[in-house]
N, C-alpha and C. Protein backbone atom coordinates (compact mmCIF):
# COMPACT_ATOMS: atom_id res chain seq x y z
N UNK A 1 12.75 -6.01 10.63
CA UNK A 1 12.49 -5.56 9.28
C UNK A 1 12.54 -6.74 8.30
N UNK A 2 13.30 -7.30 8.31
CA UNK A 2 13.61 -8.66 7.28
C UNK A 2 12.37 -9.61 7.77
N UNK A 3 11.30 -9.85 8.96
CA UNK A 3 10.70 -10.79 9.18
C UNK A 3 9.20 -9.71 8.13
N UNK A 4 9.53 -8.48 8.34
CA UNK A 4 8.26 -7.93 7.39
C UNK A 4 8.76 -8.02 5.97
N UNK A 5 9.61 -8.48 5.58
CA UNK A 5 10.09 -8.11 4.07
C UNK A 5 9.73 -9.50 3.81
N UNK A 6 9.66 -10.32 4.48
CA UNK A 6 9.42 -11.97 3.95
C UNK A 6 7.79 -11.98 4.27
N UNK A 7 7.24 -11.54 5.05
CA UNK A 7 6.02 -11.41 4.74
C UNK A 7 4.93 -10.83 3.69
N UNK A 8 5.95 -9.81 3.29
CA UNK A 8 5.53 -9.35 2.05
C UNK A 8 6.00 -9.78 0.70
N UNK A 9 6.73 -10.91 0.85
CA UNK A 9 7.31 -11.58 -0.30
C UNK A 9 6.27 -12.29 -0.59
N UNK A 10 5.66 -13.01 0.52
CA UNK A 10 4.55 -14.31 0.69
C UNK A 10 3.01 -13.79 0.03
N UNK A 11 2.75 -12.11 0.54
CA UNK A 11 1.86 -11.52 -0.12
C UNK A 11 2.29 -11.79 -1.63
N UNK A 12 3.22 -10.84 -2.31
CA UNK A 12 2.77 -10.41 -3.66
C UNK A 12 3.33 -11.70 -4.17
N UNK A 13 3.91 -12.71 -3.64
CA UNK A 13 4.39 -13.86 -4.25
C UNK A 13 3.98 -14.25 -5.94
N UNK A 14 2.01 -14.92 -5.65
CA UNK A 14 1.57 -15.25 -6.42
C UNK A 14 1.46 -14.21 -7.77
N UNK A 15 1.26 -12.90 -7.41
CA UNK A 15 1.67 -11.70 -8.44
C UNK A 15 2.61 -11.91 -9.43
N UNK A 16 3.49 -11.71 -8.74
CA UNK A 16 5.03 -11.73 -9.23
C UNK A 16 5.29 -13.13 -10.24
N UNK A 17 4.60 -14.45 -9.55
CA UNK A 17 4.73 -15.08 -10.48
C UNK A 17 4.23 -15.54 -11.54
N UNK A 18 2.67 -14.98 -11.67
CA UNK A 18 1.88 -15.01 -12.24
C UNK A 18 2.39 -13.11 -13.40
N UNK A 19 3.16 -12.92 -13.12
CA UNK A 19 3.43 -11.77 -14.05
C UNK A 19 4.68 -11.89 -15.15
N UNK A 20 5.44 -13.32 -14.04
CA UNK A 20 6.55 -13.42 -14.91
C UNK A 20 6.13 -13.87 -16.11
N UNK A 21 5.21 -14.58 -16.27
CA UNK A 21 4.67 -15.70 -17.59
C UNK A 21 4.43 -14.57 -19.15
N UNK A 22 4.28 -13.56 -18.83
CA UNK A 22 4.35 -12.15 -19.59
C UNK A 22 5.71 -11.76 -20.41
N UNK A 23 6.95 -12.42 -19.79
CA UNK A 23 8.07 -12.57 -20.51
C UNK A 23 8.93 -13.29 -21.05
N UNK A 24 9.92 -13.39 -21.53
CA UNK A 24 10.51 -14.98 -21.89
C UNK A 24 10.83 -15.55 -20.79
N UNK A 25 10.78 -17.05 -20.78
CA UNK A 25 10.90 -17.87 -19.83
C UNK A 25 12.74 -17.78 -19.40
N UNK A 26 13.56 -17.29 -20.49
CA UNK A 26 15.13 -16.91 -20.33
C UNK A 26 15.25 -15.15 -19.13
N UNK A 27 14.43 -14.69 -19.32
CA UNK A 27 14.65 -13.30 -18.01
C UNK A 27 13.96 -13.75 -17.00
N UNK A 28 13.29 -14.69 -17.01
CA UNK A 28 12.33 -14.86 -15.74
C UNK A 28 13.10 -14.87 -14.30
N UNK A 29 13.73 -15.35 -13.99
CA UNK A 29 14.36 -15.75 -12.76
C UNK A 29 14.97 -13.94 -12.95
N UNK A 30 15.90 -13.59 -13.88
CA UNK A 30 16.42 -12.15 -13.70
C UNK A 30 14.91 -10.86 -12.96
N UNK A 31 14.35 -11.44 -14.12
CA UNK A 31 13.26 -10.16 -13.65
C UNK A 31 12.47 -10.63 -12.26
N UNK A 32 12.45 -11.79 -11.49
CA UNK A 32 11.75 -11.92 -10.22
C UNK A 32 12.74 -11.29 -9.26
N UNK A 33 13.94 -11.40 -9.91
CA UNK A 33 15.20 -11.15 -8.62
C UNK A 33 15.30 -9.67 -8.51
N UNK A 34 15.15 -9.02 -9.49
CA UNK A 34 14.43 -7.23 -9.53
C UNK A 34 14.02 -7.16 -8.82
N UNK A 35 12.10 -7.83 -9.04
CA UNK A 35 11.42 -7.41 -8.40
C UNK A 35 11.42 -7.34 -7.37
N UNK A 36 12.01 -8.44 -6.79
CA UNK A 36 12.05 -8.82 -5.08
C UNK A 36 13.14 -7.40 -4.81
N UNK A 37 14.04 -7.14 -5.46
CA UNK A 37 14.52 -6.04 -5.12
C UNK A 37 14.34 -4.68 -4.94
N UNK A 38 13.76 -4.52 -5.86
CA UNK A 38 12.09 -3.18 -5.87
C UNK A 38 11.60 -3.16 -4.70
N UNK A 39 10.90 -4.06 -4.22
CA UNK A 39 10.31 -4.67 -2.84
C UNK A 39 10.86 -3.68 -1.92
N UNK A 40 12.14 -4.28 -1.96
CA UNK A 40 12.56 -4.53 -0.91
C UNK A 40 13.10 -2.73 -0.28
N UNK A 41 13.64 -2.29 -1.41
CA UNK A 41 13.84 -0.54 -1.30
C UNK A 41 12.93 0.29 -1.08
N UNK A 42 11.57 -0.80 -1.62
CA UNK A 42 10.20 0.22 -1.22
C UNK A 42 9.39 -0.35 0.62
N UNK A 43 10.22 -0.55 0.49
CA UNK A 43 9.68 -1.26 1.52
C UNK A 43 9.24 -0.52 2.49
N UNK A 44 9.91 0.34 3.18
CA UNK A 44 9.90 2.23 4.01
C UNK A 44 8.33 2.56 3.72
N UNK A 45 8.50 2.74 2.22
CA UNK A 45 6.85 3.45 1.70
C UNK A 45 6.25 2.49 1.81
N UNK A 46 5.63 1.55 1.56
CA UNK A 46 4.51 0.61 1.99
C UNK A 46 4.56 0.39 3.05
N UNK A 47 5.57 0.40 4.02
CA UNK A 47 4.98 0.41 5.49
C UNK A 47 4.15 1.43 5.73
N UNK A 48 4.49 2.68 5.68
CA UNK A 48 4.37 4.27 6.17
C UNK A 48 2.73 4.34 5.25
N UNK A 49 2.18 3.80 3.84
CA UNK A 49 1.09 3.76 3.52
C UNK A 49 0.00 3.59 4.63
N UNK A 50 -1.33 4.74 4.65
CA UNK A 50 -2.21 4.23 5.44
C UNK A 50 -3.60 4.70 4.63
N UNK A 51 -4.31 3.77 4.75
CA UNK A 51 -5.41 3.50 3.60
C UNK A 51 -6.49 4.69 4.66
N UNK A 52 -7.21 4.75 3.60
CA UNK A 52 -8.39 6.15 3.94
C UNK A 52 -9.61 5.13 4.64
N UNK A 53 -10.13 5.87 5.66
CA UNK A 53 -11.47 5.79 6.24
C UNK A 53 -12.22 5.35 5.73
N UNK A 54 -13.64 4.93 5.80
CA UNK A 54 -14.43 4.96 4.78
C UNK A 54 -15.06 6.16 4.50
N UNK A 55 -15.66 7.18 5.59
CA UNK A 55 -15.76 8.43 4.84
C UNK A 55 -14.86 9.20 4.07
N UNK A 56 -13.54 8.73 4.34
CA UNK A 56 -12.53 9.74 3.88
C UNK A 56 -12.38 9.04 2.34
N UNK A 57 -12.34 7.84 2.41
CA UNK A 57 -12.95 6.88 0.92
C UNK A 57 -14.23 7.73 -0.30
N UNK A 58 -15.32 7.75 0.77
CA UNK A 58 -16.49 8.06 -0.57
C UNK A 58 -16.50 9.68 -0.20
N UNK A 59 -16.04 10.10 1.04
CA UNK A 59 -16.30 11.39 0.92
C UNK A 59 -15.19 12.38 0.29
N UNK A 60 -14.14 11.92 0.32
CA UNK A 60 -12.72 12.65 0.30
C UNK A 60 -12.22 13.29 1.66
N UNK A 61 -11.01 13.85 1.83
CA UNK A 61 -10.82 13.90 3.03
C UNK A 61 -11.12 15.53 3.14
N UNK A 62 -10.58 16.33 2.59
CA UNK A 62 -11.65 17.59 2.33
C UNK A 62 -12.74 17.40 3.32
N UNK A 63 -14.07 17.02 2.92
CA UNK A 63 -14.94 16.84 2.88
C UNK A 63 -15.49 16.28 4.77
N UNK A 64 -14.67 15.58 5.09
CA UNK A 64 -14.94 14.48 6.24
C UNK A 64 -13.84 15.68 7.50
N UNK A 65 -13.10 16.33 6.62
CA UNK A 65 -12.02 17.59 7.67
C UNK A 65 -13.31 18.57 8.33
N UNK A 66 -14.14 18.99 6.74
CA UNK A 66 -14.90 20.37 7.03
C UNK A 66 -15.89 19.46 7.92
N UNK A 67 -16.51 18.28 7.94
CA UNK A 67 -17.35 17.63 8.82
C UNK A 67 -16.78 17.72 10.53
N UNK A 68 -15.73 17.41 10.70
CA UNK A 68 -15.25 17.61 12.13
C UNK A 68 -15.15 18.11 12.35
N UNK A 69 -14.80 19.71 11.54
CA UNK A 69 -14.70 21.07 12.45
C UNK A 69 -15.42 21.36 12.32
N UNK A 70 -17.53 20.82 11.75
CA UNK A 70 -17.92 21.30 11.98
C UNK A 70 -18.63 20.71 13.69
N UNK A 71 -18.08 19.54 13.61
CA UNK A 71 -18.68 18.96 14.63
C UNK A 71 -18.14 19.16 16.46
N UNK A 72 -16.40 19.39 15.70
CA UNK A 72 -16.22 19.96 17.27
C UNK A 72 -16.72 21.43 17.62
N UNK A 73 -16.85 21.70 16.38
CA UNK A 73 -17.40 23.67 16.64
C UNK A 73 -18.60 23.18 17.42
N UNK A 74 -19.61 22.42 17.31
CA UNK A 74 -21.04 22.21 18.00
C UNK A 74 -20.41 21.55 19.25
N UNK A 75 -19.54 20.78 19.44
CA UNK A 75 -19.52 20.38 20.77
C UNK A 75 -18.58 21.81 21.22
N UNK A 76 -18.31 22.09 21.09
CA UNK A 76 -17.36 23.67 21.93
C UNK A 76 -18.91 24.35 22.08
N UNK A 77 -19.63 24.67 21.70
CA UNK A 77 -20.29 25.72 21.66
C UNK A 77 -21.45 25.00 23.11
N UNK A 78 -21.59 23.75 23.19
CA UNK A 78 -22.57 22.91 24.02
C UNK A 78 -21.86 22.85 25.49
């Protein structure tokens, strides 16, 4: 777990520091040490995140569900 939490430090790195510049240069170091802490509690949910299909993208998932049942209904019926 800690070798994925430093990998994802390395991701939003440039973020984080490019966001601090938004506040006084006196909280900066406080508010990165948050953030990294935020991170780090969320960490559970951004693993467990799983990004949509591409039909499930432009179609919605609705949409791409009623498509497969309609498609295994045609293969059951063949």
């Amino acid at each position: 777990m800690y070798e994925e939490y430093e990998s994802i430090l390395v991701d939003f790195n440039a973020k984080i520091k490019k966001s601090l510049y938004q506040t006084t240069p006196n909280n900066r170091d406080d508010l990165e040490q948050e953030i990294k802490i935020k991170l780090y509690e969320k960490l559970a949910v951004i693993q467990n995140i799983e990004a949509p299909g591409f039909y499930e993208f432009v179609y919605g998932s609705a949409c791409v569900a009623e498509e497969e049942a309609v498609y295994r209904f045609q293969q059951k019926k063949e």
